[in-house]
PDB file of N, CA and C in Angstrom:
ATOM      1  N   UNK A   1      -1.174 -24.707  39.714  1.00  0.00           N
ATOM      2  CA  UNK A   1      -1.782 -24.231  38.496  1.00  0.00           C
ATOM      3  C   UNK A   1      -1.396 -22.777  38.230  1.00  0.00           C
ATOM      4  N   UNK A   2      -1.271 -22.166  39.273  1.00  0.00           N
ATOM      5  CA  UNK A   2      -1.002 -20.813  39.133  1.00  0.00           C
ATOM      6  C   UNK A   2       0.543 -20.512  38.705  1.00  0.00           C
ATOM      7  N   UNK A   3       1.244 -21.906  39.053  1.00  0.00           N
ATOM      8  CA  UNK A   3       2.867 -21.173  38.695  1.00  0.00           C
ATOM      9  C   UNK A   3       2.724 -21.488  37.012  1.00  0.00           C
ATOM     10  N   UNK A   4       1.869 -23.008  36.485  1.00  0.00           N
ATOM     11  CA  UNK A   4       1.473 -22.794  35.240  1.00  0.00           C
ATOM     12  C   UNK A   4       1.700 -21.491  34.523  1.00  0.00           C
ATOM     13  N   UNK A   5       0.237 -21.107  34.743  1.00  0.00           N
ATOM     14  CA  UNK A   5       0.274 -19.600  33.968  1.00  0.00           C
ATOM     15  C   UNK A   5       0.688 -18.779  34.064  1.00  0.00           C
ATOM     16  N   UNK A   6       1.831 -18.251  35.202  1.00  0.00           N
ATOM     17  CA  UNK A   6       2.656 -17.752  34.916  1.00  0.00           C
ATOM     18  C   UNK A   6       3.721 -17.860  33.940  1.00  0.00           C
ATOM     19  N   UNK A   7       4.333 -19.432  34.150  1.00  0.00           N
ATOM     20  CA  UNK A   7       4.942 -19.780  33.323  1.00  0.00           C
ATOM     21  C   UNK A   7       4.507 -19.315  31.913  1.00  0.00           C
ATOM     22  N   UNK A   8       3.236 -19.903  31.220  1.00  0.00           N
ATOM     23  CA  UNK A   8       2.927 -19.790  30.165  1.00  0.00           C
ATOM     24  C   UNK A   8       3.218 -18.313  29.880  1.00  0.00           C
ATOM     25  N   UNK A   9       2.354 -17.205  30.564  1.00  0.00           N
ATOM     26  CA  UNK A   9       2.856 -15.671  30.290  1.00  0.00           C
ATOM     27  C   UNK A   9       4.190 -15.484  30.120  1.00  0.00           C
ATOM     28  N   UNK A  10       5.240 -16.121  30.893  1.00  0.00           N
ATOM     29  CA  UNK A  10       6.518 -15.665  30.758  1.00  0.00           C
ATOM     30  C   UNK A  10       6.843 -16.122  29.513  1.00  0.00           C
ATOM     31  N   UNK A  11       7.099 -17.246  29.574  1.00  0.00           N
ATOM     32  CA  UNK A  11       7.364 -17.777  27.913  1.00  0.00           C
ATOM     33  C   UNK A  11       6.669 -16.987  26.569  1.00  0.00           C
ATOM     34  N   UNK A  12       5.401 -16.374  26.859  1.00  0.00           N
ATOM     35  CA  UNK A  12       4.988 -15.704  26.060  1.00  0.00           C
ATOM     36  C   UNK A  12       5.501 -14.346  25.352  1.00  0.00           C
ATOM     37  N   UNK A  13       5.809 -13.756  26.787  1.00  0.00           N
ATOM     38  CA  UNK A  13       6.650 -12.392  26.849  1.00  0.00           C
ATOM     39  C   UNK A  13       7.676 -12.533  26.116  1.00  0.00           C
ATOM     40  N   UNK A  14       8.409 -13.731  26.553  1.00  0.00           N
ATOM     41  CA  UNK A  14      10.231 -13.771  26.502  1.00  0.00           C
ATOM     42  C   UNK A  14       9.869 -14.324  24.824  1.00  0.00           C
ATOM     43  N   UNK A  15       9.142 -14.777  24.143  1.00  0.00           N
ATOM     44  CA  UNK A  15       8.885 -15.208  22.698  1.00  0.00           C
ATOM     45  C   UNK A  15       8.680 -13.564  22.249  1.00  0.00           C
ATOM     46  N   UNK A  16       7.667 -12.969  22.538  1.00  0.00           N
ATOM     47  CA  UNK A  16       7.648 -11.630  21.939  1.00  0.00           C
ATOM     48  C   UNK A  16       8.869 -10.763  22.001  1.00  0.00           C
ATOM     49  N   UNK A  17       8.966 -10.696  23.251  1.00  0.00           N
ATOM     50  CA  UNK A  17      10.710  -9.629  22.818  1.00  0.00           C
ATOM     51  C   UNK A  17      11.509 -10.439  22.349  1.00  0.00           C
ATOM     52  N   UNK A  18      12.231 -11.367  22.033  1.00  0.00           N
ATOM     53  CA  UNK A  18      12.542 -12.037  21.138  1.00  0.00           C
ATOM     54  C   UNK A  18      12.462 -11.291  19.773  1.00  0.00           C
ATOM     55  N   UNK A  19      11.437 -11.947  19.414  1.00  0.00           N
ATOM     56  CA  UNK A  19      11.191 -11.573  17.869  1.00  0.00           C
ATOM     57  C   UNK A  19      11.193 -10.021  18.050  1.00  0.00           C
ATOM     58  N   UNK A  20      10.826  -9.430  18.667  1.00  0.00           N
ATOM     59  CA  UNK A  20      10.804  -7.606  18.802  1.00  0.00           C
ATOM     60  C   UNK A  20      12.289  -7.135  18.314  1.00  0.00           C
ATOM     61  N   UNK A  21      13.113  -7.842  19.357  1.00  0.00           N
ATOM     62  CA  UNK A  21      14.664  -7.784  19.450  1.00  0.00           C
ATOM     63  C   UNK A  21      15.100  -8.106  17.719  1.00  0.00           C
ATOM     64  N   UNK A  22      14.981  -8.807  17.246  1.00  0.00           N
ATOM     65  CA  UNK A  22      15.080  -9.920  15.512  1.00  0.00           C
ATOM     66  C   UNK A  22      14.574  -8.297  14.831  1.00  0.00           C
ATOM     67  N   UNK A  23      13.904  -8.112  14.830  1.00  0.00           N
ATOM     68  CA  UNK A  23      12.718  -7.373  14.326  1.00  0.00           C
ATOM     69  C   UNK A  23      13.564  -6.213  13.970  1.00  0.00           C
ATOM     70  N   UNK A  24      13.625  -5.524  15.377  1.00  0.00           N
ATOM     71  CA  UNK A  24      14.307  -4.589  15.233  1.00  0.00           C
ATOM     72  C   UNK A  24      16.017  -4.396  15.043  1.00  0.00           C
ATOM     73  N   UNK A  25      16.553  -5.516  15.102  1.00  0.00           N
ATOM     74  CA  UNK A  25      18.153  -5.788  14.373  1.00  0.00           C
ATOM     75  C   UNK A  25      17.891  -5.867  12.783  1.00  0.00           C
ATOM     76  N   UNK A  26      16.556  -5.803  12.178  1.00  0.00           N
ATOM     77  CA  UNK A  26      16.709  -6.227  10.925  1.00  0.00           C
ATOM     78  C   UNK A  26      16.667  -4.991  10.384  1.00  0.00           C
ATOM     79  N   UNK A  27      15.682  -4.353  11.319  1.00  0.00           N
ATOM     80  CA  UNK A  27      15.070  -2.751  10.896  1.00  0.00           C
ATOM     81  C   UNK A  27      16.389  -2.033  10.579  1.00  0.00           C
ATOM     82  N   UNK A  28      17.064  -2.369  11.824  1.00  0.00           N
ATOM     83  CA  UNK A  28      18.577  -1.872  11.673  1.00  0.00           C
ATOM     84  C   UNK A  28      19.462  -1.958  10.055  1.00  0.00           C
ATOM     85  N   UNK A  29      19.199  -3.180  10.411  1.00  0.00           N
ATOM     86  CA  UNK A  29      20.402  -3.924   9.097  1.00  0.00           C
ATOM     87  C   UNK A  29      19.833  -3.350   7.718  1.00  0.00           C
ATOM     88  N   UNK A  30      18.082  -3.361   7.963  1.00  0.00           N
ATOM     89  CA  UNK A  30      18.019  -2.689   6.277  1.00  0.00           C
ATOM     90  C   UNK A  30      18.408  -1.043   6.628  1.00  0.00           C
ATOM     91  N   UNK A  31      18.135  -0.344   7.104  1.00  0.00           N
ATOM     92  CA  UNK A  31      18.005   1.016   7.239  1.00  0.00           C
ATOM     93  C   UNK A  31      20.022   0.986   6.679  1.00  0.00           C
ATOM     94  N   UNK A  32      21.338   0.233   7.231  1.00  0.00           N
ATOM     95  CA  UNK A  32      22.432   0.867   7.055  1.00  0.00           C
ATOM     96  C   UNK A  32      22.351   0.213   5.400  1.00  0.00           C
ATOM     97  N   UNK A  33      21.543  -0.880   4.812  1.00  0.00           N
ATOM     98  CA  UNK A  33      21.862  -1.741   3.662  1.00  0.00           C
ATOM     99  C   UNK A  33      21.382  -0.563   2.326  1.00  0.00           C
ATOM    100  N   UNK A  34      19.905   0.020   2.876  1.00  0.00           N
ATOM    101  CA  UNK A  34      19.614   0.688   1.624  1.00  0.00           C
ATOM    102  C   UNK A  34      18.633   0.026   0.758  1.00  0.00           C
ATOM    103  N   UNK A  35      18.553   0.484   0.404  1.00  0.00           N
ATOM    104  CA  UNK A  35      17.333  -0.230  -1.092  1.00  0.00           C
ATOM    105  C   UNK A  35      18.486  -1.308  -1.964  1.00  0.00           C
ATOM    106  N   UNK A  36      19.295  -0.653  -2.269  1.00  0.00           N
ATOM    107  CA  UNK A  36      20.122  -1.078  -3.374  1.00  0.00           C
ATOM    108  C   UNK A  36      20.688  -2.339  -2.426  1.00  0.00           C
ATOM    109  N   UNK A  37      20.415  -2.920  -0.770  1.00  0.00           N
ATOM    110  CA  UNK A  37      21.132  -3.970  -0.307  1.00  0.00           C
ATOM    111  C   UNK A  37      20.006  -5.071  -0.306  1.00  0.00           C
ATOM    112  N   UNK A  38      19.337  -5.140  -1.038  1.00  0.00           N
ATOM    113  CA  UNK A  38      17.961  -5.673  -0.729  1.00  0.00           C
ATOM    114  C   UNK A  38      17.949  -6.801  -2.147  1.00  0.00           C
ATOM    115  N   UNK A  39      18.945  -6.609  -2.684  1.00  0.00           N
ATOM    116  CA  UNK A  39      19.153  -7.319  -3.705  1.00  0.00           C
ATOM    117  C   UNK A  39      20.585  -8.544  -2.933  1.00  0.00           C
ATOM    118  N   UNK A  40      20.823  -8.478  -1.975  1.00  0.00           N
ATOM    119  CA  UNK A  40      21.994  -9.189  -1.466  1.00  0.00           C
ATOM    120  C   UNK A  40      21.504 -10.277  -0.640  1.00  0.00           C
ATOM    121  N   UNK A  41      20.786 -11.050  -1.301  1.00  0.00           N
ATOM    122  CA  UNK A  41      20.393 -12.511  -0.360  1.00  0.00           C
ATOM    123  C   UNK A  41      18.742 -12.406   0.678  1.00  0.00           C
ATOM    124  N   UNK A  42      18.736 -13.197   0.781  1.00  0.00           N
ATOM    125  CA  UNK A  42      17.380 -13.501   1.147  1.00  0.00           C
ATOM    126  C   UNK A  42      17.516 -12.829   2.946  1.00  0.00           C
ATOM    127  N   UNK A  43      18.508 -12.722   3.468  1.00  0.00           N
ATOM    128  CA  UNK A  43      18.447 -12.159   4.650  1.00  0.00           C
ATOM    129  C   UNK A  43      18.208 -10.459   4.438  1.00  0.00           C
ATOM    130  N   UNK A  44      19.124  -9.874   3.575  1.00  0.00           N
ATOM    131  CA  UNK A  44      19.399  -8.271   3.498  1.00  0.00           C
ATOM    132  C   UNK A  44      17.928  -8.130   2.365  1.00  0.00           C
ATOM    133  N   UNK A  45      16.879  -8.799   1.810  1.00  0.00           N
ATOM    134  CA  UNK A  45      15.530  -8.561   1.349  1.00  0.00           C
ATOM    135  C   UNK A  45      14.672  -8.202   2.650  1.00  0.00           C
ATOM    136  N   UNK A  46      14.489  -9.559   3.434  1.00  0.00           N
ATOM    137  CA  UNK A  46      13.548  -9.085   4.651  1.00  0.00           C
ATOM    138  C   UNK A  46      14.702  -8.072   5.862  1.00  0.00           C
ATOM    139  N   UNK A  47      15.551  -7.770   5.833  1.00  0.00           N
ATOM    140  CA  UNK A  47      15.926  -6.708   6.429  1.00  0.00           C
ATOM    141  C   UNK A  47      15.570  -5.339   5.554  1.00  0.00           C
ATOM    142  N   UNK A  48      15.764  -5.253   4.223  1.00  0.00           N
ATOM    143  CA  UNK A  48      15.432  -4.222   3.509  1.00  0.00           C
ATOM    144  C   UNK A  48      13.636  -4.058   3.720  1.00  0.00           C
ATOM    145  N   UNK A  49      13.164  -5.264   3.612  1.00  0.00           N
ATOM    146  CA  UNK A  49      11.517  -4.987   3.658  1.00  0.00           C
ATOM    147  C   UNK A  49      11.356  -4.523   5.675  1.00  0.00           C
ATOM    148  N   UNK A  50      12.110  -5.087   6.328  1.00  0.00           N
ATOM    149  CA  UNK A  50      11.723  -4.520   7.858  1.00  0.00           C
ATOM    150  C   UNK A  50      11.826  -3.282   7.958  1.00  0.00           C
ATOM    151  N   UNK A  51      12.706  -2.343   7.315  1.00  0.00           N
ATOM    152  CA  UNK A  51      12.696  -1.131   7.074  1.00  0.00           C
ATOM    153  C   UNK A  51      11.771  -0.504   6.715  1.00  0.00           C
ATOM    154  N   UNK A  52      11.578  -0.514   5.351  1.00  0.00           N
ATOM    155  CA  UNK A  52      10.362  -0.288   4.921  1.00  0.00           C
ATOM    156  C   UNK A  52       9.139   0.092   5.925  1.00  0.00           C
ATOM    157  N   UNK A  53       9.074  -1.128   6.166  1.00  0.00           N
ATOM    158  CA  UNK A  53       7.543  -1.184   6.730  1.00  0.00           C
ATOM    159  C   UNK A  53       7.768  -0.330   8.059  1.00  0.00           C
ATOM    160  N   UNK A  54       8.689  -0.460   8.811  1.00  0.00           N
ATOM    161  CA  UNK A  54       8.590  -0.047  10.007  1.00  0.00           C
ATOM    162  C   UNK A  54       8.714   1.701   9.405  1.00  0.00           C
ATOM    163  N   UNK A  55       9.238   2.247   8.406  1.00  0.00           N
ATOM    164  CA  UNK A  55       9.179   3.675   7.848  1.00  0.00           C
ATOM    165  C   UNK A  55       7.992   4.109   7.689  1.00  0.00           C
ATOM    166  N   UNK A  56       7.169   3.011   7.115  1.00  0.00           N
ATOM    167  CA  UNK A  56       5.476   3.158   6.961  1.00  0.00           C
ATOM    168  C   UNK A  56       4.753   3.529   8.263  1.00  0.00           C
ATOM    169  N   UNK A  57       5.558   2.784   9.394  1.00  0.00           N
ATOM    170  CA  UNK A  57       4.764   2.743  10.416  1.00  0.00           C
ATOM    171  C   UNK A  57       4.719   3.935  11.341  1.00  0.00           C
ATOM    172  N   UNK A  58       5.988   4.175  10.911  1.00  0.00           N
ATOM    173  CA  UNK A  58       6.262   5.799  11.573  1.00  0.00           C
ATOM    174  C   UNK A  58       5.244   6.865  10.755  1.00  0.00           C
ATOM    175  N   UNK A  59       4.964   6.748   9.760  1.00  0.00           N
ATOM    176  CA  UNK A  59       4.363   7.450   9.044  1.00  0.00           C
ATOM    177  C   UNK A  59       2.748   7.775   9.633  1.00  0.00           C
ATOM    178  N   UNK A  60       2.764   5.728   9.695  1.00  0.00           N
ATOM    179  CA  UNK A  60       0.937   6.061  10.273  1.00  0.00           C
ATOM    180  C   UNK A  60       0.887   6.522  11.643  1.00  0.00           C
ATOM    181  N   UNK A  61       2.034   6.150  12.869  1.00  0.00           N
ATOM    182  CA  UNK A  61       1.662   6.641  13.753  1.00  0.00           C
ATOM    183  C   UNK A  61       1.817   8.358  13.978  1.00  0.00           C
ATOM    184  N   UNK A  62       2.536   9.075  13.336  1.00  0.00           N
ATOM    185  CA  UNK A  62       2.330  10.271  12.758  1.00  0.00           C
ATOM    186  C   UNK A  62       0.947  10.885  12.571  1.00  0.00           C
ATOM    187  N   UNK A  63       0.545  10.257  11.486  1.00  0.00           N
ATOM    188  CA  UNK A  63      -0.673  10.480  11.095  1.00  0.00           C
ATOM    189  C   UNK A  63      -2.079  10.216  12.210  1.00  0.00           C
ATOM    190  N   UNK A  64      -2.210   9.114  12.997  1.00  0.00           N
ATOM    191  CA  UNK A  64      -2.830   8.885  13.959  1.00  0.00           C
ATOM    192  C   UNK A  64      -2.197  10.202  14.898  1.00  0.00           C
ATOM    193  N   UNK A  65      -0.993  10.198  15.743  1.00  0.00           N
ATOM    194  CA  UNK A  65      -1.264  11.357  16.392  1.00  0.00           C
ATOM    195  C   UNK A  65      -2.007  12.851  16.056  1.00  0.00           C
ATOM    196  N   UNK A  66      -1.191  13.273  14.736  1.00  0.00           N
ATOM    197  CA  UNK A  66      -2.198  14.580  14.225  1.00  0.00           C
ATOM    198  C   UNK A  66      -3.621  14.400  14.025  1.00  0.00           C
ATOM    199  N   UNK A  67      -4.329  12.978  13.992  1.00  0.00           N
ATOM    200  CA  UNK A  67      -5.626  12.853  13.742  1.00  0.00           C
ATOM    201  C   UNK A  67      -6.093  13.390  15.420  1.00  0.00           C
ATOM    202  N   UNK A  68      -5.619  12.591  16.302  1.00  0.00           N
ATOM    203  CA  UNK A  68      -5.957  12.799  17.753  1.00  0.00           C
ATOM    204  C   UNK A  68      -5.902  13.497  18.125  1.00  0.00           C
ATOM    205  N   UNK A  69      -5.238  14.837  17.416  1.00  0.00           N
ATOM    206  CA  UNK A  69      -5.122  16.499  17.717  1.00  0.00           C
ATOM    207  C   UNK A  69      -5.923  16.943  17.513  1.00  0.00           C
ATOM    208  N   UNK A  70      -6.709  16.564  16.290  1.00  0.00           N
ATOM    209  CA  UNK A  70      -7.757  16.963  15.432  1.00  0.00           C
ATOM    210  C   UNK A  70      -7.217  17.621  14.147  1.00  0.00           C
ATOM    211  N   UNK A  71      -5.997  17.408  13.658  1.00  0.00           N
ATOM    212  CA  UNK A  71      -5.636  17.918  12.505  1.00  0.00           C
ATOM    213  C   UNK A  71      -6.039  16.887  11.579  1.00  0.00           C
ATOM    214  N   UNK A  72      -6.098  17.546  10.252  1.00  0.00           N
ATOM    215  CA  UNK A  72      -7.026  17.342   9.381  1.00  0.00           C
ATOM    216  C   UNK A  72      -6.017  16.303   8.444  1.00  0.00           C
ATOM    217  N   UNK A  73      -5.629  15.070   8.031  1.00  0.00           N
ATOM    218  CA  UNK A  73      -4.506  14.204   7.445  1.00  0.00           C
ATOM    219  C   UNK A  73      -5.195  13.753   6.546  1.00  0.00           C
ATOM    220  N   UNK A  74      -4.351  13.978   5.128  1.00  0.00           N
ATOM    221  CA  UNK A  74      -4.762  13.545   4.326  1.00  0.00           C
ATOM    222  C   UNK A  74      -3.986  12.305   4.123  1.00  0.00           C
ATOM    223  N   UNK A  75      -4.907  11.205   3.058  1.00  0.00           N
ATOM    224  CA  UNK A  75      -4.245  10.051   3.243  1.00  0.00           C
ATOM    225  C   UNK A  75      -3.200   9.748   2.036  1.00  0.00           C
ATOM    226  N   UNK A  76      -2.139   9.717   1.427  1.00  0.00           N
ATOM    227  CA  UNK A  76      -1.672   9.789   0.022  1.00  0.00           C
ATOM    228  C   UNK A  76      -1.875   8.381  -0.272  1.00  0.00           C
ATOM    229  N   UNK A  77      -2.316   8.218  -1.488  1.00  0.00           N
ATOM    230  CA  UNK A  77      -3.174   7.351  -2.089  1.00  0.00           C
ATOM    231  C   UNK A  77      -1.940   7.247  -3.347  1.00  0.00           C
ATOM    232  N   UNK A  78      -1.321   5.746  -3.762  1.00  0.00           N
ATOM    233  CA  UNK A  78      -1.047   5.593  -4.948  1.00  0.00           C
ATOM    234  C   UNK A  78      -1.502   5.142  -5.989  1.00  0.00           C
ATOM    235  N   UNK A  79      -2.084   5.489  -7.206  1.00  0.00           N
ATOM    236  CA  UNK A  79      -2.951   4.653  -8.097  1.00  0.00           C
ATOM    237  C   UNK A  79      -2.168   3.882  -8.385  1.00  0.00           C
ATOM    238  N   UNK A  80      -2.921   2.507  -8.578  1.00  0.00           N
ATOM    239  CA  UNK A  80      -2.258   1.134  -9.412  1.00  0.00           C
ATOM    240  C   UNK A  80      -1.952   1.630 -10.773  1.00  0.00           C
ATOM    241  N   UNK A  81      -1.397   1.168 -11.607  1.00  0.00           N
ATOM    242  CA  UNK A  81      -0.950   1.831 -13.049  1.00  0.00           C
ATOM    243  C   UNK A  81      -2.245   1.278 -13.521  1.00  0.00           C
ATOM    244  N   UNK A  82      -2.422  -0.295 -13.380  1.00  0.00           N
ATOM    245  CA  UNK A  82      -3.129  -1.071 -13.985  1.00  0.00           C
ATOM    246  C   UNK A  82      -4.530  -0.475 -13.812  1.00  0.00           C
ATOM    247  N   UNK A  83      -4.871   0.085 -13.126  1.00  0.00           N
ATOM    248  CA  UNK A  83      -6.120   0.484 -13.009  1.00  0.00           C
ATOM    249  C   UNK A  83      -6.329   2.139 -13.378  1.00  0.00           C
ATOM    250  N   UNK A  84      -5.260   2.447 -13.403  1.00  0.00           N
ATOM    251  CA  UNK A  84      -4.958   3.548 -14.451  1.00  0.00           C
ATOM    252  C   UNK A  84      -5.115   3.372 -16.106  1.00  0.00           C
ATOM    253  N   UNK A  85      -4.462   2.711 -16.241  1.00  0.00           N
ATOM    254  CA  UNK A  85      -4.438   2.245 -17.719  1.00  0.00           C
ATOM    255  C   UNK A  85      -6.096   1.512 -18.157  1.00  0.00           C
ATOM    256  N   UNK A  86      -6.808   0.736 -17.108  1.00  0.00           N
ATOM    257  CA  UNK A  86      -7.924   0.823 -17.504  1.00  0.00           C
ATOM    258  C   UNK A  86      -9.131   1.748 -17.508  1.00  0.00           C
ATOM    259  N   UNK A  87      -8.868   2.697 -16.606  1.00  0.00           N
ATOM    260  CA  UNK A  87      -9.309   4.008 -16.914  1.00  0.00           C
ATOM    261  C   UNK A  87      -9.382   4.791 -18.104  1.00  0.00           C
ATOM    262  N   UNK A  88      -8.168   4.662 -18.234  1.00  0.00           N
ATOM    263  CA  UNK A  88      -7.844   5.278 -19.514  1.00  0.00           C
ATOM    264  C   UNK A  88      -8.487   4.744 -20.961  1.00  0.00           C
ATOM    265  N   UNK A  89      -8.308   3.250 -21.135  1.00  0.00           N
ATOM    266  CA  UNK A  89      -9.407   2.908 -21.908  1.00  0.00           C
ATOM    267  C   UNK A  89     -10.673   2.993 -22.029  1.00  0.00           C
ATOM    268  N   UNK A  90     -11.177   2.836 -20.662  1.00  0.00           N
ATOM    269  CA  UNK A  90     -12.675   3.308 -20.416  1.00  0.00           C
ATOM    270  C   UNK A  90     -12.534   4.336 -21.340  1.00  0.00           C
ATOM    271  N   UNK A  91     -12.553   5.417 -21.065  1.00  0.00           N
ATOM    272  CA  UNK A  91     -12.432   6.783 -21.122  1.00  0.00           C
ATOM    273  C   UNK A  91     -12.507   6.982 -23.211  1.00  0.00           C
ATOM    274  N   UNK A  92     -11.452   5.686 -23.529  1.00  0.00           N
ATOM    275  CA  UNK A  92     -11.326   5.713 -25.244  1.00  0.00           C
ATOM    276  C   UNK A  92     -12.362   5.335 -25.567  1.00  0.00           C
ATOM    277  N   UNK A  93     -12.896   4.417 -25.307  1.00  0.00           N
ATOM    278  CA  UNK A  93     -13.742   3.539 -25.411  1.00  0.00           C
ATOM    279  C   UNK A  93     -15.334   4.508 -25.610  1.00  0.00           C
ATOM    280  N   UNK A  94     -15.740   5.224 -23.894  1.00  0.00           N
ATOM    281  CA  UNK A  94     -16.758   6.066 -24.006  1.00  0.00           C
ATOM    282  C   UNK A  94     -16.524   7.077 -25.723  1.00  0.00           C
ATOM    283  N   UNK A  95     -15.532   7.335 -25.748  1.00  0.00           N
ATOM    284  CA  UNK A  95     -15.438   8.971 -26.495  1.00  0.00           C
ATOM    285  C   UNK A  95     -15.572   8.245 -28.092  1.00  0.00           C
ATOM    286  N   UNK A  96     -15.263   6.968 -28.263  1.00  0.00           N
ATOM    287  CA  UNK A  96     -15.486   6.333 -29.072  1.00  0.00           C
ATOM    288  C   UNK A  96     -16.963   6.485 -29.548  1.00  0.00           C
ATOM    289  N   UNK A  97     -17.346   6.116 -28.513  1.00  0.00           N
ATOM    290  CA  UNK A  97     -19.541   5.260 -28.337  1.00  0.00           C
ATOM    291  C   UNK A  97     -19.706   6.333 -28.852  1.00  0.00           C
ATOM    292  N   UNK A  98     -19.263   7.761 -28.162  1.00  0.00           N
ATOM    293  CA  UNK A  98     -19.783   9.167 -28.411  1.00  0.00           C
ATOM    294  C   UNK A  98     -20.083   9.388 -30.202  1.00  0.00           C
ATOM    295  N   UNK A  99     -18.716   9.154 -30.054  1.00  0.00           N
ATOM    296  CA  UNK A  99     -18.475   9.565 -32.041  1.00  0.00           C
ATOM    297  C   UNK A  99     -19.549   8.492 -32.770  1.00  0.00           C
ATOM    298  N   UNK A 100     -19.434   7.621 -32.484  1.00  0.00           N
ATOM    299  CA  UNK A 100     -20.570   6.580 -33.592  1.00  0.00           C
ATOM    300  C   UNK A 100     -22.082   6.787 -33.066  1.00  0.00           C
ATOM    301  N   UNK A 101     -22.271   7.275 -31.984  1.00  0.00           N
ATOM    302  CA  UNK A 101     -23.917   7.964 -31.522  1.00  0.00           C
ATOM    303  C   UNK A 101     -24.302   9.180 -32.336  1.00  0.00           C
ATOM    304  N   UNK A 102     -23.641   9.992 -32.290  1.00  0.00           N
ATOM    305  CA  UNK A 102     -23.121  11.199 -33.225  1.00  0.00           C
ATOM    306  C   UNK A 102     -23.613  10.901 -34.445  1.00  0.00           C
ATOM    307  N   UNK A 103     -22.820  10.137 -35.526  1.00  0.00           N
ATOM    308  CA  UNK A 103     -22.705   9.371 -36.608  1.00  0.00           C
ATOM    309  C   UNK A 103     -24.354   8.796 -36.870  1.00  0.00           C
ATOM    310  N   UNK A 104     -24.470   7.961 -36.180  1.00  0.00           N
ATOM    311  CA  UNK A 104     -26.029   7.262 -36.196  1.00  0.00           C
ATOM    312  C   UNK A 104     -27.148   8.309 -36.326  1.00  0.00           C
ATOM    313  N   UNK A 105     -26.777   9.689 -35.128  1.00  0.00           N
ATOM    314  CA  UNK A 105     -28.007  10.384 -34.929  1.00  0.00           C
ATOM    315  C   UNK A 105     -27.934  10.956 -36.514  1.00  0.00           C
ATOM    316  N   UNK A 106     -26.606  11.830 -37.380  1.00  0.00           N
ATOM    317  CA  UNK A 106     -26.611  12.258 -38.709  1.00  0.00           C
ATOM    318  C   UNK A 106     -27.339  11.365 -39.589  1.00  0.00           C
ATOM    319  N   UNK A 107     -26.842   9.879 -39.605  1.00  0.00           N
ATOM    320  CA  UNK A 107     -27.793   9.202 -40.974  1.00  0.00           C
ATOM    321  C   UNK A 107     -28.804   9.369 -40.329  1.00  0.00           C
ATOM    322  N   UNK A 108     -29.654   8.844 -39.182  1.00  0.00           N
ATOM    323  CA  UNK A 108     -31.045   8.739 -39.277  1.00  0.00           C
ATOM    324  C   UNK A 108     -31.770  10.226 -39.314  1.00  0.00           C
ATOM    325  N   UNK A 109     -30.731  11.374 -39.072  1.00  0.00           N
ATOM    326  CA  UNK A 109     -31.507  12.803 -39.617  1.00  0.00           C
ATOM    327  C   UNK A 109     -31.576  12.854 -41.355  1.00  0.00           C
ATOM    328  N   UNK A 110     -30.535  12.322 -41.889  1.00  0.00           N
ATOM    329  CA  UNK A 110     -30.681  12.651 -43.321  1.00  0.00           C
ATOM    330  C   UNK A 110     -31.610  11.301 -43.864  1.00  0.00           C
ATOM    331  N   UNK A 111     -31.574  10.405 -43.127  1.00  0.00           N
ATOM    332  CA  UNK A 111     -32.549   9.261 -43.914  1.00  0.00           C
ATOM    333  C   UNK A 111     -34.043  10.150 -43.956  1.00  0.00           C
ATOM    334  N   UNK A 112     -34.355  10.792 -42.251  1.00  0.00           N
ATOM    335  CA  UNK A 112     -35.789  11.331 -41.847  1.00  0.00           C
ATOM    336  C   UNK A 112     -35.729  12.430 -43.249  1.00  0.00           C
ATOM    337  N   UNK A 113     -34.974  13.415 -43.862  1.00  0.00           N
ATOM    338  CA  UNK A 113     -35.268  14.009 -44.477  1.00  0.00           C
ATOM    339  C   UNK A 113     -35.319  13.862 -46.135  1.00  0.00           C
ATOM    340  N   UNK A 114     -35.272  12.421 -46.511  1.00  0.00           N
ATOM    341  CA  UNK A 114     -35.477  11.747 -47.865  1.00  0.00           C
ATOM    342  C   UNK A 114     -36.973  11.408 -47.536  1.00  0.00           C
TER     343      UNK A 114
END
């Protein structure tokens, strides 16, 4: 039973570096391809996206170390457009209400003074 689970661990291991190994040949392949190679077939996309992400990742573990220093990391935040743009209506919308509250309060002052 015991050579079992060894077995099983090994196979486990040798599956993870595996894909680690994949992983990081892709990281490779996007990093020499570029953004602009990411348009070249369904292999040079997820090599262009392994890049990516693994660039991200450098980023957060960056950020985690200076946190563990105690430096102070800010997080950069991208707004969605879309939720920009509904902001922005909000925003018409309120200044709108404003003007016709405005409006309402004038007639019912000049009605009060007939």
């Amino acid at each position: 039973m015991t050579d079992d689970v060894m077995r099983f661990f090994a196979a486990w291991m040798l599956t993870h570096e595996t894909a680690d190994e994949g992983l990081k040949a892709a990281v490779r392949r996007g990093e020499e391809g570029g953004v602009e190679g990411m348009g070249g077939g369904p292999d040079a996309f997820v090599d262009g996206l392994a890049a990516m992400v693994a660039e991200e990742k450098e980023k957060l573990k960056a950020d985690l170390e200076a946190r563990a220093r105690g430096e102070n990391v800010d997080i950069e935040e991208h707004p969605d457009p879309a939720i920009e743009e509904v902001r922005f209506e909000v925003s018409e919308m309120r200044g709108r209400l404003e003007s016709i509250e405005s409006m309402l309060e004038t007639l019912v002052r000049r009605l009060a003074e007939k």
